[in-house]
N, C-alpha and C. Protein backbone atom coordinates (compact mmCIF):
# COMPACT_ATOMS: atom_id res chain seq x y z
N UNK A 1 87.85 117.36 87.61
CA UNK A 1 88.29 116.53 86.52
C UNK A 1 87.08 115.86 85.87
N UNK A 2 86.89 115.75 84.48
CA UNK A 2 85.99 115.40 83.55
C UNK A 2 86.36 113.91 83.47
N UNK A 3 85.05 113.17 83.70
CA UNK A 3 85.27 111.86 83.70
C UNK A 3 85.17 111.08 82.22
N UNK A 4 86.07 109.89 81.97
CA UNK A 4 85.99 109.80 80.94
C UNK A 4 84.59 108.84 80.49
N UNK A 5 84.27 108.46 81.26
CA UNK A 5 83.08 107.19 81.56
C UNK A 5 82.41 107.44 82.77
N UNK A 6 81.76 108.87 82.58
CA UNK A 6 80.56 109.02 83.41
C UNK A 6 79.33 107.91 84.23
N UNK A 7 79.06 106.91 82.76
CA UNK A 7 77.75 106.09 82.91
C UNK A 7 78.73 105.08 83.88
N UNK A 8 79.66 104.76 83.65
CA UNK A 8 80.00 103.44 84.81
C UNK A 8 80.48 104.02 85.82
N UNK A 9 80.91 104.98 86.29
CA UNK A 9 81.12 105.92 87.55
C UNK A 9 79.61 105.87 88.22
N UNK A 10 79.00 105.95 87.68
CA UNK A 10 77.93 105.76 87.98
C UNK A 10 76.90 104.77 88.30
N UNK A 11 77.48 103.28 87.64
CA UNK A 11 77.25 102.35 87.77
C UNK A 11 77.86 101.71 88.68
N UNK A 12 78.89 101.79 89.02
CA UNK A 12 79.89 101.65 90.43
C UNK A 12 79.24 102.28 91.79
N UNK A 13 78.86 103.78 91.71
CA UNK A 13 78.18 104.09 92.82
C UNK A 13 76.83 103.22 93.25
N UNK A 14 75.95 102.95 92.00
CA UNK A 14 74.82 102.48 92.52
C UNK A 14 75.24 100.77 92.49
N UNK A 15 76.32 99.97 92.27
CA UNK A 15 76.71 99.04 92.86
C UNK A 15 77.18 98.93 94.42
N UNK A 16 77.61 100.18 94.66
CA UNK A 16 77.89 100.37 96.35
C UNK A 16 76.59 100.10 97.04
N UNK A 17 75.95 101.26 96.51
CA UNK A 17 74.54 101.32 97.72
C UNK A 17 73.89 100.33 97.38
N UNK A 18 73.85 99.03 96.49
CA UNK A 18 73.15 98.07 96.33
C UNK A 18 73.49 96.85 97.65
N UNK A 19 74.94 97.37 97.92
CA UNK A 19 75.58 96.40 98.97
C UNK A 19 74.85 96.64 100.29
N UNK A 20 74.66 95.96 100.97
CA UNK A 20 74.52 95.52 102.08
C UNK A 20 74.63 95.62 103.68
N UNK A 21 75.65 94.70 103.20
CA UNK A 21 76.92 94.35 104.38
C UNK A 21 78.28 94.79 103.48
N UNK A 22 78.35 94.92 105.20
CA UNK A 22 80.21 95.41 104.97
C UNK A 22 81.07 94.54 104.40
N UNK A 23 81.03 93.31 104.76
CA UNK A 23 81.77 92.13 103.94
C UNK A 23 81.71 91.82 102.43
N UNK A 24 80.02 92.29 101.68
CA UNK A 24 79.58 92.43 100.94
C UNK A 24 81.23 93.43 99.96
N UNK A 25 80.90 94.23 100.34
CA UNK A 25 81.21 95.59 100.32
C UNK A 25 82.84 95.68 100.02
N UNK A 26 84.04 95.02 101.23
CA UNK A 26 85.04 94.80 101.05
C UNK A 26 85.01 93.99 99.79
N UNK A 27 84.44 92.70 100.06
CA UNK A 27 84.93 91.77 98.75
C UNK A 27 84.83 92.35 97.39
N UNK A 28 83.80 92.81 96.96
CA UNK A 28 83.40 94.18 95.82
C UNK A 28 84.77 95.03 94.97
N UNK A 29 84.91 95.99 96.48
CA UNK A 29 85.93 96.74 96.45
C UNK A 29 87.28 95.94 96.59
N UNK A 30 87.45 94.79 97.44
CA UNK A 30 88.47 93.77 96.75
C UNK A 30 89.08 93.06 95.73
N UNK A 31 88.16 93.12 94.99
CA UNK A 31 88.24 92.76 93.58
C UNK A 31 88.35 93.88 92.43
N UNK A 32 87.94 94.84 92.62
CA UNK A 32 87.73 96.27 91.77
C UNK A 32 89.43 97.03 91.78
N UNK A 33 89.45 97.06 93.21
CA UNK A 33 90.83 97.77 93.54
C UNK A 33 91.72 97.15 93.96
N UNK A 34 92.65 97.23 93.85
CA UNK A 34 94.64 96.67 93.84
C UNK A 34 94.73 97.30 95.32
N UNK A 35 95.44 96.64 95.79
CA UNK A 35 96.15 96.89 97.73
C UNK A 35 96.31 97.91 97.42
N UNK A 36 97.17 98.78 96.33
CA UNK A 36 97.56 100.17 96.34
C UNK A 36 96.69 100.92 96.48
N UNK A 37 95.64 101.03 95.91
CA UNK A 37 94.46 101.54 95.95
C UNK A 37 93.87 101.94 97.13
N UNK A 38 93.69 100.61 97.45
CA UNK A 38 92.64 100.75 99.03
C UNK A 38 93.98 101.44 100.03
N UNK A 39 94.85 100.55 99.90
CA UNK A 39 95.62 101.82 101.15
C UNK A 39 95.76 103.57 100.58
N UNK A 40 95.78 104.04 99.45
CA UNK A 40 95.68 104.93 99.09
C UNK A 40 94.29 105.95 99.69
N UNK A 41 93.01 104.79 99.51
CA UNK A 41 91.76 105.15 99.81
C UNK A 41 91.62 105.11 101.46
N UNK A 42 92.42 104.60 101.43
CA UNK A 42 92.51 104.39 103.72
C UNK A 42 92.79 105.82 103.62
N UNK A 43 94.43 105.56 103.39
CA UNK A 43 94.86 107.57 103.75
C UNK A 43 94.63 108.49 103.54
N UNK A 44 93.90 108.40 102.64
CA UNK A 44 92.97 110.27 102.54
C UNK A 44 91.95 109.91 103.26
N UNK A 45 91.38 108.91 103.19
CA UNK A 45 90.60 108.68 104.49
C UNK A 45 90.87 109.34 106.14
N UNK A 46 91.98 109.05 106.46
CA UNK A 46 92.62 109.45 107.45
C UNK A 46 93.48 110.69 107.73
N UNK A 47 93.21 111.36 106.61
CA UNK A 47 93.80 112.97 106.29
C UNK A 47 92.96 113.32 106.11
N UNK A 48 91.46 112.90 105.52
CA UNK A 48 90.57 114.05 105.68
C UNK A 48 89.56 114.26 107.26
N UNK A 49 90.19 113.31 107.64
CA UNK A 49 89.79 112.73 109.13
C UNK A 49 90.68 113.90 110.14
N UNK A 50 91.91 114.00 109.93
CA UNK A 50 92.84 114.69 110.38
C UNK A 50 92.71 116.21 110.32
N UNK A 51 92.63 116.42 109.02
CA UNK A 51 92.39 117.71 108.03
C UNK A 51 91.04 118.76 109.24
N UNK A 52 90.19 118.02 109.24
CA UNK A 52 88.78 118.44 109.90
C UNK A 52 89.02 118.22 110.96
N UNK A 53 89.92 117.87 111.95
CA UNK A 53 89.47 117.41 113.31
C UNK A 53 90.34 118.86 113.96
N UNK A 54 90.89 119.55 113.05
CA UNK A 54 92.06 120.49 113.20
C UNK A 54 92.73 120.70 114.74
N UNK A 55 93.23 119.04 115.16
CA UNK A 55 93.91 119.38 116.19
C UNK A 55 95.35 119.09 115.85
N UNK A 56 95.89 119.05 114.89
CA UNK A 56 97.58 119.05 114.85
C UNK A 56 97.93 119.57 113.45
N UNK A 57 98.94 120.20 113.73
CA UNK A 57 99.33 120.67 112.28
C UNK A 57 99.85 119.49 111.21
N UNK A 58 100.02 120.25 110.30
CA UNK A 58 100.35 119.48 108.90
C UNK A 58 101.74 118.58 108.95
N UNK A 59 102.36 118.71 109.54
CA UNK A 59 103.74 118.18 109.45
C UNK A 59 104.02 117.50 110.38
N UNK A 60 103.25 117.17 111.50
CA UNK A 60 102.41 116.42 112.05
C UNK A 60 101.47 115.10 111.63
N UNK A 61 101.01 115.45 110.87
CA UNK A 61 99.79 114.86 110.43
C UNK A 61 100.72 113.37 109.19
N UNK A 62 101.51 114.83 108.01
CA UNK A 62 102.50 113.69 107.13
C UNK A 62 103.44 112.59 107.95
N UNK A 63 103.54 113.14 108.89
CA UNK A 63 104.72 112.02 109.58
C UNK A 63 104.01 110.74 110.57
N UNK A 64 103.31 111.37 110.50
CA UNK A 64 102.10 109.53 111.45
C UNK A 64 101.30 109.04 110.50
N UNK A 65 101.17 109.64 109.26
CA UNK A 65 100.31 108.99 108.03
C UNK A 65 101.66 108.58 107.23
N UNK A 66 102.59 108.91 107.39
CA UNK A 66 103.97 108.80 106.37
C UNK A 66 103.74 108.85 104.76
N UNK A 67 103.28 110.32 104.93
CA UNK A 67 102.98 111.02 103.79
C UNK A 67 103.89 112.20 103.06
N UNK A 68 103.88 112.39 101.86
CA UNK A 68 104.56 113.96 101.95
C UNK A 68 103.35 115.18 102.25
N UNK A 69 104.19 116.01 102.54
CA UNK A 69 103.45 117.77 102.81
C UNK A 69 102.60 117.90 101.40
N UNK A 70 103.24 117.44 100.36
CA UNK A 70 102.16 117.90 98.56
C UNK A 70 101.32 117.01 98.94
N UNK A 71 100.92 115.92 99.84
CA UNK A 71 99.50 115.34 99.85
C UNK A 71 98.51 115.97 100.84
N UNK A 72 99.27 116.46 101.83
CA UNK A 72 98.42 116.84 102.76
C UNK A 72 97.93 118.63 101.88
N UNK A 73 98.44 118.97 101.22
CA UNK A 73 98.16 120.53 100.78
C UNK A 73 96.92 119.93 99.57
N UNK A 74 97.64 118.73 99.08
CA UNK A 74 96.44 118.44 98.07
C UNK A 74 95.01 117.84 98.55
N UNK A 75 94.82 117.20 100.00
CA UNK A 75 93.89 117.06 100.57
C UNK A 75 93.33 118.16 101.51
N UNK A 76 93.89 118.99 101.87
CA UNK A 76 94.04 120.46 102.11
C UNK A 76 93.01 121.16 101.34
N UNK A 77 93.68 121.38 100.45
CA UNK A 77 92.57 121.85 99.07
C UNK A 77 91.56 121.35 98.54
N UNK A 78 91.54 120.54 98.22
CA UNK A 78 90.40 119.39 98.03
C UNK A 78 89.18 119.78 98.76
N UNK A 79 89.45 120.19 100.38
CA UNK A 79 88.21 120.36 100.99
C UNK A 79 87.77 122.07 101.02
N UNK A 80 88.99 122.52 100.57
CA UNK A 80 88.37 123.98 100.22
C UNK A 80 87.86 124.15 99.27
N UNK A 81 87.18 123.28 98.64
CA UNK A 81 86.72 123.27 97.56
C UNK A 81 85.15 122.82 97.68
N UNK A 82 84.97 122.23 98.60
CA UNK A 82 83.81 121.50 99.52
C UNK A 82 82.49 123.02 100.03
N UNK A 83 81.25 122.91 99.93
CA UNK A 83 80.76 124.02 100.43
C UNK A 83 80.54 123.58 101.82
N UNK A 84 80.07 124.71 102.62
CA UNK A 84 79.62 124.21 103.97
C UNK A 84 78.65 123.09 104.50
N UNK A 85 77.49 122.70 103.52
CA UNK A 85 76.65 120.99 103.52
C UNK A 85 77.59 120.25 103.43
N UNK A 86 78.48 119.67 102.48
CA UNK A 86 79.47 119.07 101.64
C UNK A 86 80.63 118.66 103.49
N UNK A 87 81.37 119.81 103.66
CA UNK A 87 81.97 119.73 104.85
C UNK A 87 81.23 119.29 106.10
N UNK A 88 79.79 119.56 106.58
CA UNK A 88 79.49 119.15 107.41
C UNK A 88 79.08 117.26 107.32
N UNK A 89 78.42 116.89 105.95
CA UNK A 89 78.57 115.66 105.63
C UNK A 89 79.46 114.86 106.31
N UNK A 90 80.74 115.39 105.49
CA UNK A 90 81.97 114.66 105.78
C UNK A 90 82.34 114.33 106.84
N UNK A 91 82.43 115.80 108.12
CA UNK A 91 82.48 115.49 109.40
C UNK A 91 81.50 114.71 110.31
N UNK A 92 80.28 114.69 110.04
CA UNK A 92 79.01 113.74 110.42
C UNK A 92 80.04 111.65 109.59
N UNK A 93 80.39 111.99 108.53
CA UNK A 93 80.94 110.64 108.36
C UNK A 93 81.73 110.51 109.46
N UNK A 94 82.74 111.24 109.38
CA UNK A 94 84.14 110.86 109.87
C UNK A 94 83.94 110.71 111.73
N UNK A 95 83.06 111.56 112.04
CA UNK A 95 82.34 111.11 113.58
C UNK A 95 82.04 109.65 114.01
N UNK A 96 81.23 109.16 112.83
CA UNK A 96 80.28 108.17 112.99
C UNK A 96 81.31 106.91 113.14
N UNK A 97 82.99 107.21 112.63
CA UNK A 97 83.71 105.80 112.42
C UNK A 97 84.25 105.85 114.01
C-alpha cells in the first residue's frame, strides 16, 4: 500500500528510535494511538509471534487471540510476503521478548 504521507511516516519512525526508554516510548505511542490501536498492534504482535513459532494451528491460534480465521490468513500472508532476512529479523525480535 502507497503511503499517502511518506515524509511523516517517516518522521514517526525516526521519532521512535530517538526514544530511549520504554516509558519514553509508551507515552509517545500513548498519545499518537487510541486503545484500539495499540490492542490491535498487541495482536498481530502475538500472531506474528504465533504464525512463526509454528507450533499450533490456525484455529487454534484465532480462539486464544479471539480473532477471526480472515486475520490470521491476513497475517498469514503478510509474512509470505517477507524475504528470508526480513523473516529471520522478525523471529530474532519475537525471541528476544
Amino acid at each position: 500500500m502507497e503511503l499517502t504521507h511518506p515524509r511523516g511516516w517517516q518522521q514517526f519512525l525516526n521519532m521512535c528510535l530517538a526514544l530511549k526508554e520504554r516509558t519514553e516510548l509508551d507515552g509517545f505511542l500513548g498519545f499518537l494511538l487510541t486503545a484500539e490501536e495499540r490492542e490491535q498492534i498487541a495482536t498481530r504482535i502475538l500472531l506474528t509471534k504465533a504464525l512463526l513459532e509454528k507450533k499450533k494451528p490456525q484455529r487454534e491460534i484465532a480462539k486464544e487471540l479471539k480473532i477471526s480465521i480472515a486475520k490470521i490468513t491476513r497475517g498469514s500472508n503478510a509474512l509470505k510476503m517477507l524475504d528470508e532476512k526480513q523473516i529471520a529479523m522478525l523471529k530474532q525480535l519475537m525471541n528476544a521478548l
